[in-house]
Protein backbone atom coordinates (compact mmCIF):
# COMPACT_ATOMS: atom_id res chain seq x y z
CA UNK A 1 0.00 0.00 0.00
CA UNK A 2 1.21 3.51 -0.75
CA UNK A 3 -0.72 5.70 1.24
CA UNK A 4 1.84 4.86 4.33
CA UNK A 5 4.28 6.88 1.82
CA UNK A 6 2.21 9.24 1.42
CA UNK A 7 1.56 10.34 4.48
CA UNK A 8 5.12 10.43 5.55
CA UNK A 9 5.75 12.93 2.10
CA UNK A 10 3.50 14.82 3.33
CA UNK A 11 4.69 15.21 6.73
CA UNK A 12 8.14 16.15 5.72
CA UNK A 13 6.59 18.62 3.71
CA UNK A 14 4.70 20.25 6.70
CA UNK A 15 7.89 19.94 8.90
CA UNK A 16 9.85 21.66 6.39
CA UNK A 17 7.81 24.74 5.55
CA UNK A 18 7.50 25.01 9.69
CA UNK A 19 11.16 24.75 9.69
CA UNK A 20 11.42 27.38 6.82
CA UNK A 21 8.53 29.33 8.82
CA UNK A 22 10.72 28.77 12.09
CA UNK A 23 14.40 30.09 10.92
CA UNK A 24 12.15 33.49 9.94
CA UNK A 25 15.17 34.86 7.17
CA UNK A 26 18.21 34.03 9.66
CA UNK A 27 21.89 33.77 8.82
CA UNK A 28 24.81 31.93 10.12
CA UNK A 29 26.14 35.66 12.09
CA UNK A 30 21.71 36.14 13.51
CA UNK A 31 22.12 33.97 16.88
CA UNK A 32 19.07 35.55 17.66
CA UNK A 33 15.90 33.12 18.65
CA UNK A 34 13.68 32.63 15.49
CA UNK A 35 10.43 35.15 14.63
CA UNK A 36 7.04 33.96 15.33
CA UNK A 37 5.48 34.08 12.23
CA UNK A 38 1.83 33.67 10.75
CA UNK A 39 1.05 30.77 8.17
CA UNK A 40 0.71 33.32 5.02
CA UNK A 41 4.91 33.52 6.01
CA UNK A 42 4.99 30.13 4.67
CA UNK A 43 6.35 30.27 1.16
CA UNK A 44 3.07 30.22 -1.25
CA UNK A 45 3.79 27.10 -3.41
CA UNK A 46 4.62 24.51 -0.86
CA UNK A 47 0.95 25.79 1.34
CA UNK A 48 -0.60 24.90 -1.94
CA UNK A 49 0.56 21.93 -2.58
CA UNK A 50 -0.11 20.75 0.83
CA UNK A 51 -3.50 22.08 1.19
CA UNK A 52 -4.47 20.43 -2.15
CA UNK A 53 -3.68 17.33 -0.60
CA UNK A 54 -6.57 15.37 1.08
CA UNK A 55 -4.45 14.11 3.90
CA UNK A 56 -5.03 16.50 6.63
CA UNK A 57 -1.15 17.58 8.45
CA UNK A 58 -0.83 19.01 11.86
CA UNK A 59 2.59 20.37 12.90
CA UNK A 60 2.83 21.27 17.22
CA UNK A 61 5.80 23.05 18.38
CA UNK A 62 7.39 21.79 21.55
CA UNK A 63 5.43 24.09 23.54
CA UNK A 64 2.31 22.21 22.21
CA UNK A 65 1.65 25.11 20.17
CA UNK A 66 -0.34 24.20 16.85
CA UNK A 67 1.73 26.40 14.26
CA UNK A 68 0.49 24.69 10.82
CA UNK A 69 -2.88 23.23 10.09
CA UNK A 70 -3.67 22.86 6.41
CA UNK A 71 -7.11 22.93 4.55
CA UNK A 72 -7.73 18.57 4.98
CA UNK A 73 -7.11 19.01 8.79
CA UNK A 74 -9.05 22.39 8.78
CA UNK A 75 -12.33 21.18 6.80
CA UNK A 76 -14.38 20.28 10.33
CA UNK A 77 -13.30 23.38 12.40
CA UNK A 78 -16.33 25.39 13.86
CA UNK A 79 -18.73 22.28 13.90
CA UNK A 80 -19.25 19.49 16.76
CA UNK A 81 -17.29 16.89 14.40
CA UNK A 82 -14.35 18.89 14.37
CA UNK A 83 -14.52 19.84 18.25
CA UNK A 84 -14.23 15.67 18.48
CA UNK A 85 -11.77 15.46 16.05
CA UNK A 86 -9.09 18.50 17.54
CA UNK A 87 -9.97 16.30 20.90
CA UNK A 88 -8.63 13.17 19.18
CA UNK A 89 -5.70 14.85 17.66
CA UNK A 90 -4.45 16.93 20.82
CA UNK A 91 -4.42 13.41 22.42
CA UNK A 92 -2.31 11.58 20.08
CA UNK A 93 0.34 14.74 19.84
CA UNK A 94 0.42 13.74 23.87
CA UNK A 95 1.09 10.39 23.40
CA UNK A 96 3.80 11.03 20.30
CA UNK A 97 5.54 13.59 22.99
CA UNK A 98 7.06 10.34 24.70
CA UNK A 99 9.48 9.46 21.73
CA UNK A 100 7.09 7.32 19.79
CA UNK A 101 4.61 7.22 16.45
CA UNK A 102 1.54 6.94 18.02
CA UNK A 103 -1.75 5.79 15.98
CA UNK A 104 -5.39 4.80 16.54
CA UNK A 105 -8.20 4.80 13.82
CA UNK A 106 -11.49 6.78 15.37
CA UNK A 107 -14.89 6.27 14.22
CA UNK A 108 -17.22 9.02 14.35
CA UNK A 109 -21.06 8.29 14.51
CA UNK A 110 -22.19 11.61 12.43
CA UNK A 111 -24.43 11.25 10.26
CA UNK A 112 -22.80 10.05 8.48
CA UNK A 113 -20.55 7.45 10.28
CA UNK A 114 -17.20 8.43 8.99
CA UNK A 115 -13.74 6.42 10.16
CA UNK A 116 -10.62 8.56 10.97
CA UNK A 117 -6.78 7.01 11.00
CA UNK A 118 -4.93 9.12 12.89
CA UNK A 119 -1.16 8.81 13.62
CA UNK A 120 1.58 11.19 15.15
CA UNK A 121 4.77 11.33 14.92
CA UNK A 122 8.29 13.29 16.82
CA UNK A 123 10.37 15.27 15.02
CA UNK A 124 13.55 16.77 15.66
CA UNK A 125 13.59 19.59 18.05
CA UNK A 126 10.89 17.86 19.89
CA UNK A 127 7.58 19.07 17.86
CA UNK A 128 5.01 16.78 16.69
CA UNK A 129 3.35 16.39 13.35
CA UNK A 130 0.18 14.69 13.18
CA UNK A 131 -1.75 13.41 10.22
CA UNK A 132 -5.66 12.66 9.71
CA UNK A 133 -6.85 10.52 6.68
CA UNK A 134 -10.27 9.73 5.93
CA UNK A 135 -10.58 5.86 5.67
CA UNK A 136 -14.15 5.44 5.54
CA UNK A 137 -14.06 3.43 1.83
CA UNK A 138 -11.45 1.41 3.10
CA UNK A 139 -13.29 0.34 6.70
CA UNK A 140 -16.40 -0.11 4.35
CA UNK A 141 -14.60 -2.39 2.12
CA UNK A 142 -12.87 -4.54 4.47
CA UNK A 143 -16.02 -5.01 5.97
CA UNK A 144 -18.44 -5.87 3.08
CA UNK A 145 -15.12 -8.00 1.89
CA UNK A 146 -15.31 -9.78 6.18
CA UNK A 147 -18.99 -10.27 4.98
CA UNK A 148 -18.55 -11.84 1.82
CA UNK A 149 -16.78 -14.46 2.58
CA UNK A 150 -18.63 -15.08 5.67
CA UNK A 151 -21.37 -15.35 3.79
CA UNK A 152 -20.26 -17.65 1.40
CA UNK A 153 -18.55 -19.57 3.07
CA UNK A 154 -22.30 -20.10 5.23
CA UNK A 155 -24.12 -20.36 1.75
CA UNK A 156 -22.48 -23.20 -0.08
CA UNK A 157 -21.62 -25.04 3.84
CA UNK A 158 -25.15 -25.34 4.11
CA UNK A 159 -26.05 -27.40 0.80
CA UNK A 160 -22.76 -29.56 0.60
CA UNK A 161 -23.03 -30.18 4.37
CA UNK A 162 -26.54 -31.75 3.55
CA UNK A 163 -25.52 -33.46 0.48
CA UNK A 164 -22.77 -35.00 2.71
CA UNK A 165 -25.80 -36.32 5.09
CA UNK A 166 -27.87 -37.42 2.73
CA UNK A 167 -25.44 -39.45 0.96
CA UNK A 168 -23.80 -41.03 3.94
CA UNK A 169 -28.28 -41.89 4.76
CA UNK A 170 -27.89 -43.68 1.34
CA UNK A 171 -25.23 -45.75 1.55
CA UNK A 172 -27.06 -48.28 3.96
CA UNK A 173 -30.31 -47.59 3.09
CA UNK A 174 -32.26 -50.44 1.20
CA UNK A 175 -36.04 -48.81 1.27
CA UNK A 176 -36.95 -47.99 -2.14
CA UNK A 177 -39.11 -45.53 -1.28
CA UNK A 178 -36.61 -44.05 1.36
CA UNK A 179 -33.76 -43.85 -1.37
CA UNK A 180 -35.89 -41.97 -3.73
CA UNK A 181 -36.78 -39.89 -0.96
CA UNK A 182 -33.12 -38.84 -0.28
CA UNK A 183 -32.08 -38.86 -3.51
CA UNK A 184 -34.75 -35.74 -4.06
CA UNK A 185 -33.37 -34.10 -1.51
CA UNK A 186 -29.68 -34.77 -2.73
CA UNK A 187 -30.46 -33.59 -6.38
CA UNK A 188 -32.54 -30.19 -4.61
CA UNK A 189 -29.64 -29.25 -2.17
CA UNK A 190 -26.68 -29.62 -5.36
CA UNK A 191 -28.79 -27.38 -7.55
CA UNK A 192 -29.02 -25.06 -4.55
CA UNK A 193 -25.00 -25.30 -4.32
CA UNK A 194 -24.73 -24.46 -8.35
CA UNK A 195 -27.33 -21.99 -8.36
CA UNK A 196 -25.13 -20.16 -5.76
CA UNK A 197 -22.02 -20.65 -7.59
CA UNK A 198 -23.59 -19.69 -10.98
CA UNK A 199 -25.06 -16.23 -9.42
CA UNK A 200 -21.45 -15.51 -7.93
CA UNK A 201 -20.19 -16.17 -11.29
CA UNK A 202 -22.38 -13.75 -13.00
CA UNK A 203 -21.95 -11.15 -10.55
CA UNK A 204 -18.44 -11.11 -10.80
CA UNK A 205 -18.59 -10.85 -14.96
CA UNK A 206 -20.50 -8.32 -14.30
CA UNK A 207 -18.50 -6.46 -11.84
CA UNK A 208 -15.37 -7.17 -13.74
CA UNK A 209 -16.37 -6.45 -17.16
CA UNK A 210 -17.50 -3.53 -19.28
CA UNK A 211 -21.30 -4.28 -20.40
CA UNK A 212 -21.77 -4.59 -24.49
CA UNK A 213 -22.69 -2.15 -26.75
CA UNK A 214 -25.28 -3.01 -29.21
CA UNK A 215 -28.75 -2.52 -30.10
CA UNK A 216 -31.07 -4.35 -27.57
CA UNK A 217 -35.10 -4.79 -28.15
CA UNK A 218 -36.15 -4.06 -25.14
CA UNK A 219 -39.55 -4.97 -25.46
CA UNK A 220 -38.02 -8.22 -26.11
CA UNK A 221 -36.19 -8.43 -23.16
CA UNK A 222 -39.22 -7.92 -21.13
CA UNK A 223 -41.00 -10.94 -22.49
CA UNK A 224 -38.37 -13.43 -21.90
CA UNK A 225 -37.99 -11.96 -18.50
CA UNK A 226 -41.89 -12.52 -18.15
CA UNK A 227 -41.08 -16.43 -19.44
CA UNK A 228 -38.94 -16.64 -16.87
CA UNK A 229 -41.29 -15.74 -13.98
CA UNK A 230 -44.27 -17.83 -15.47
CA UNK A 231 -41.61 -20.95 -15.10
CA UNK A 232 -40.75 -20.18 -11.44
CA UNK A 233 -44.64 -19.58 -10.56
CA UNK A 234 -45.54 -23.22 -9.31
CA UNK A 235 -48.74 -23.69 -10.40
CA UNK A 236 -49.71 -20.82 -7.71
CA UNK A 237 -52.22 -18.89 -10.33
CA UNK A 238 -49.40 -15.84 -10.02
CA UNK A 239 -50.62 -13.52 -13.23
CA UNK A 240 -48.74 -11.49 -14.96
CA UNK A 241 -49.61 -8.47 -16.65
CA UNK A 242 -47.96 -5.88 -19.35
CA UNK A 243 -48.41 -2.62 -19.97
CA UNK A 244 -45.78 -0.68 -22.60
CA UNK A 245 -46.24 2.47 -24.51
CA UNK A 246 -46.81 -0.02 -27.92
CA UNK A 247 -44.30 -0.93 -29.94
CA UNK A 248 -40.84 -2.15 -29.32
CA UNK A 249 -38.36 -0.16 -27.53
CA UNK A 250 -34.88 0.03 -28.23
CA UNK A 251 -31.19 1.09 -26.28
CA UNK A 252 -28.24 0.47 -26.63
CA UNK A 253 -26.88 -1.93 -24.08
CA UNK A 254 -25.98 -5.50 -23.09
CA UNK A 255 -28.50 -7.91 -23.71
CA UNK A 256 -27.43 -10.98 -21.60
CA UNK A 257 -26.93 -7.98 -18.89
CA UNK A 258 -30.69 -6.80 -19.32
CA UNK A 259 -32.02 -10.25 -19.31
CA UNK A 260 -30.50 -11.33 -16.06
CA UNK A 261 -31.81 -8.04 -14.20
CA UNK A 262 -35.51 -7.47 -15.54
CA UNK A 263 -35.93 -11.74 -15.07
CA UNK A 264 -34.26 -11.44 -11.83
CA UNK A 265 -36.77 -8.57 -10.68
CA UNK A 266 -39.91 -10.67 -12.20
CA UNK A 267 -38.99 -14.26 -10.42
CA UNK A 268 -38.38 -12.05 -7.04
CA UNK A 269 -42.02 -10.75 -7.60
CA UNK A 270 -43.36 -14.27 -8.72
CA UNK A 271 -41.82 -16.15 -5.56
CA UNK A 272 -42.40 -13.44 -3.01
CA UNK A 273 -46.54 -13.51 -4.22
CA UNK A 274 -49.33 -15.33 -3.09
CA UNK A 275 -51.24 -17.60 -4.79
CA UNK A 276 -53.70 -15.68 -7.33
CA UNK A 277 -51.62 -12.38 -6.78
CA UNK A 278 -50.83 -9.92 -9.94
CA UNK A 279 -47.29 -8.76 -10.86
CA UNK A 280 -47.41 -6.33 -13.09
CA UNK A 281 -44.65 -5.55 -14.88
CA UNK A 282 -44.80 -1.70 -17.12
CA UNK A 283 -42.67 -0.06 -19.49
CA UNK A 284 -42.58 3.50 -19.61
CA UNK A 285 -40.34 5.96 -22.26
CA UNK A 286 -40.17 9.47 -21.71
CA UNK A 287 -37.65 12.46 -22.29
CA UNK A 288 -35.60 11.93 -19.75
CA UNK A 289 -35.50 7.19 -18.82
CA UNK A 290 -36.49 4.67 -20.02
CA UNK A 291 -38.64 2.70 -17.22
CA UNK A 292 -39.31 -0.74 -16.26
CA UNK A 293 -41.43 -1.40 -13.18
CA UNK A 294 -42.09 -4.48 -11.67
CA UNK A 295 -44.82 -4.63 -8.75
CA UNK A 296 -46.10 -7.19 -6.95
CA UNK A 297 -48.86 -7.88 -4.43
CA UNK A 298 -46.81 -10.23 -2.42
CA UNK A 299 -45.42 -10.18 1.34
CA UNK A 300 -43.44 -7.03 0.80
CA UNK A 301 -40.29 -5.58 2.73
CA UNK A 302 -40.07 -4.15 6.01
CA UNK A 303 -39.10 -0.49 5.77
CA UNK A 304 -35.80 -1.53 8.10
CA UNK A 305 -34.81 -3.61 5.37
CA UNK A 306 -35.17 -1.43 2.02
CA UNK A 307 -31.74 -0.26 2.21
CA UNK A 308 -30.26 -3.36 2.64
CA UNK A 309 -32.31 -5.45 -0.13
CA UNK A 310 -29.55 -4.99 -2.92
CA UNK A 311 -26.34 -5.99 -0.49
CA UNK A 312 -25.31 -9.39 -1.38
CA UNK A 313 -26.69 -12.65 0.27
CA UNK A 314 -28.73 -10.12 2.38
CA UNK A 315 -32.52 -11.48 2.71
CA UNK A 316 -34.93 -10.48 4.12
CA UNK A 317 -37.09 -13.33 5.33
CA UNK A 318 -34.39 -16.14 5.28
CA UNK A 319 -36.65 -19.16 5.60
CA UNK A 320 -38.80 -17.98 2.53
CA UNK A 321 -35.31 -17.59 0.52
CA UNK A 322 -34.77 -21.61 1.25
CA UNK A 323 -38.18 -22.69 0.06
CA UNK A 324 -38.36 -20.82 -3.15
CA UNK A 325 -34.36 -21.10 -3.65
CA UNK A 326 -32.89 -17.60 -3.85
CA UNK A 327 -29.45 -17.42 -3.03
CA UNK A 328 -29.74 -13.66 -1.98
CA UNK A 329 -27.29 -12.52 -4.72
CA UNK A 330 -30.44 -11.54 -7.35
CA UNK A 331 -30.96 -7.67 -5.86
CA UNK A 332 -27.11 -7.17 -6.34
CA UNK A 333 -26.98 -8.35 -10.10
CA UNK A 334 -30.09 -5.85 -10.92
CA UNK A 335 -27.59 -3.35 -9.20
CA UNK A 336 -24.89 -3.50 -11.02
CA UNK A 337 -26.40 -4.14 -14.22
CA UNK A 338 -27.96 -0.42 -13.76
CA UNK A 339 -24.96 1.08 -12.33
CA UNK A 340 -22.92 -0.72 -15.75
CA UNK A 341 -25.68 1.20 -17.83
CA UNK A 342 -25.75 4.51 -16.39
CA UNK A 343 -28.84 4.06 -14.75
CA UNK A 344 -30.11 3.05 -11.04
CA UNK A 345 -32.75 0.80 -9.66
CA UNK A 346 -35.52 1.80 -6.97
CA UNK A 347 -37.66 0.31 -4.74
CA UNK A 348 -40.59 1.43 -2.86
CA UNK A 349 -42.51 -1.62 -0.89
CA UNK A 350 -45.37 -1.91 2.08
CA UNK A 351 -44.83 -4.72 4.53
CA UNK A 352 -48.46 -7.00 3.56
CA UNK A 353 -49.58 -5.50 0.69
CA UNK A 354 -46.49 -5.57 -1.83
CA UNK A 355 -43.00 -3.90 -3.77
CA UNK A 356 -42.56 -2.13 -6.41
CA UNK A 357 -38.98 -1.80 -8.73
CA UNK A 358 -38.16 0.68 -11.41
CA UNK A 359 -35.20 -0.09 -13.26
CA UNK A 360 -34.45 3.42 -15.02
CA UNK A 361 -31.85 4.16 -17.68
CA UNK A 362 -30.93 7.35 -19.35
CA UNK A 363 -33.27 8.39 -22.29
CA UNK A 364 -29.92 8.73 -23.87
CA UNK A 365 -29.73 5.03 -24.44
CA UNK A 366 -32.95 5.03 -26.81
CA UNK A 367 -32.16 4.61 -30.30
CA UNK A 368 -34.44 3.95 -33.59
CA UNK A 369 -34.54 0.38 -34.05
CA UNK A 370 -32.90 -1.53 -36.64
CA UNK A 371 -33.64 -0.58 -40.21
CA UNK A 372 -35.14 -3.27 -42.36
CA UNK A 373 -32.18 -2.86 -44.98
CA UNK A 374 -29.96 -4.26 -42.24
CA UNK A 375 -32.14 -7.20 -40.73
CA UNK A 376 -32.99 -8.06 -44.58
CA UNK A 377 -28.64 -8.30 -45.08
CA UNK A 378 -28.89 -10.53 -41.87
CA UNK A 379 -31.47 -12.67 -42.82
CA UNK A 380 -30.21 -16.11 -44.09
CA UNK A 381 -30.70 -17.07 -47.88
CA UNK A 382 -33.89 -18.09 -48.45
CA UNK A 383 -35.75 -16.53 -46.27
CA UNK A 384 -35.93 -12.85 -47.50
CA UNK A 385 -39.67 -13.81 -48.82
CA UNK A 386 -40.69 -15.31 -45.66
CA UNK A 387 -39.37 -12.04 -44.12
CA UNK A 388 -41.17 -10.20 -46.84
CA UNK A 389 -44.49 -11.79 -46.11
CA UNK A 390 -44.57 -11.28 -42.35
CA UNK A 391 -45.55 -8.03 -42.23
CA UNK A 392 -44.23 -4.61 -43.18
CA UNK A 393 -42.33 -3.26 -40.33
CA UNK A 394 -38.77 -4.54 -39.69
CA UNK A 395 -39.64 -5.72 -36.50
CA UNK A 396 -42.56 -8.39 -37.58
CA UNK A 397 -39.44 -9.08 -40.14
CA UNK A 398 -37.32 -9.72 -37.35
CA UNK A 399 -39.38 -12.30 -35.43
CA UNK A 400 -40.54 -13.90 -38.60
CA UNK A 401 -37.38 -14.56 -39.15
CA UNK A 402 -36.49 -15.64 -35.87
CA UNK A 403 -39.34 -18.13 -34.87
């Protein structure tokens, strides 16, 4: 890690303008004790390029006089979080006074909860300088990073350590009846282990790779989504509805990308409804998104949870998740795939009576549609006249072609 370096550039830096500050103009022949001076003293360029640094530098004289502050370590003065903070940093000068770097990382409730590392160090002469370095993102990281693999390691312990069960159940069993029995619940428990794996797998492409860039039918994406949730429905009656503006719809965008997120938000709605509930599922265009909302009249999401619903492996009612076989990582795809298309996703929800989701993407994204020059050049030979015969517009072209 570099910041370590960093930090102790910068605090050479400070210590050297103080020193420059310090000697005040005087020669070998001036014995005379150096002239308290104010901080505009300091030369100009080297106070820039401090204060344009976001590491905030302290610099205490032996006297425990604070004689250089710049703008990083002055940006909470005059407010309660920087009465806590000059507290903090006071105390750690103390405790660097004894000879040694001193350093403790301080976590400030706000709103919002921001992490401090502080550290302080002796210099020559016996001043201090002191550093202060926001380290929220990193805390935050190291702790969704502690998560995930807490998590994951729980998530795919759970299936094989039940596939391990059942199959040591099997090895002596002679029942028929009981065999086919286990063996159910051996086949259910490995898909739950690969549906796990296969969601962590498409998470990370998406994380790790830049989405594609070609002309997507929207409208099409929708109904395969909609397949997707009439698959998972069970026989439950779950209906699902349509409304769009007519017409196809197209953006640029990934398709594979767009799939996974609109089915991902139309299962959730399928599997979290009641039997005989309506999802409906509504595409709206106007000048500034394109819209997809998916609502539901299912069990809903407790207001404590709604910020949480898009972390991974998070879930809300955890014993739901195992019967209809989420592996908690659906929210996070739908995510990123908005965040990797300029776009965000929303939810609004009522504990008993349903959720709602808008996946929204910048109107910028729209584009005309394919012309029918272009899908006639990709048709195969031979079918240009079955093309032809479908209908007029490219896009009844299109799926003639297609089916």
């Amino acid at each position: 890690m570099l910041w370590p370096i960093a930090i102790a550039l910068v605090a050479g830096i400070a210590v050297g303008m103080v020193a420059a500050r310090w000697s005040g103009g005087r020669t070998a022949d001036d014995p005379s004790p150096p002239a308290q001076s104010d901080a505009d003293e300091v030369p100009d360029l080297l106070s820039s390029a401090v204060d344009h640094i976001e590491i905030g530098v302290v610099v205490a004289t032996p006297a425990n006089r604070i004689v250089y502050r710049n703008a990083a370590a002055s940006v909470h003065q005059g407010t309660h979080i920087g009465v806590l903070v000059d507290d903090h940093v006071t105390a750690i000068i103390d405790e660097a006074r004894s000879g040694r770097r001193a350093a403790r990382v301080v976590e400030l409730h706000g709103p919002p909860k921001t992490w401090l590392s502080l550290s302080a160090d002796p210099i020559p002469g016996g001043g201090v300088v002191a550093t202060i370095q926001d380290v929220t993102e990193r805390v935050r990281t190291d702790a969704m990073r502690t998560d995930f693999v807490t998590n994951i390691s729980h998530e795919l312990k759970t299936p094989v350590g039940a596939v391990a069960v059942l199959a040591e159940a099997l090895i002596d069993e002679s029942d028929p009846a009981v065999v086919t029995r286990l063996a159910g619940h051996l086949v259910e428990e490995a898909h739950r282990a690969v549906r796990t794996i296969d969601d962590l797998l498409k998470l990370s492409q998406i994380e790790s790779t830049r989405p594609g860039d070609t002309v997507v039918n929207l409208t099409g994406v929708v109904n395969t989504a909609i397949t997707r949730g009439r698959a998972v429905d069970g026989g439950r009656g779950v209906q699902i509805t349509t409304f769009d503006p007519g017409g196809d719809i197209w953006m640029r965008g990934d398709e594979r990308q767009l799939v996974s997120a609109v089915g991902n938000l139309v299962e959730n709605a399928v599997k979290y409804s009641r039997a005989g509930d309506v999802v409906q599922v509504r595409t709206r265009v106007d000048d500034n998104a394109v819209e997809i909302m998916v609502a539901d009249q299912g069990v809903g999401i407790p207001a404590r949870d709604l910020d949480r619903v898009f972390e991974r492996f998070y879930r809300v009612d955890k014993a739901r998740s195992r019967e209809t076989g989420g592996t908690g990582l659906g929210l996070s795809i739908v995510r990123h795939v908005a965040t990797n298309h300029g776009g965000e996703v929303l939810v609004s929800s009522q504990e008993g009576e349903g959720s709602t989701f808008v996946l929204r993407f910048p109107a910028g994204l729209l584009e005309p549609g394919p012309r029918r020059d272009d899908i006639a050049a990709a048709a195969p030979a031979g079918d240009a006249d079955d093309a032809g015969s479908a209908g007029s517009d490219p896009v009844s072209q299109e799926r003639a072609r297609t089916e």
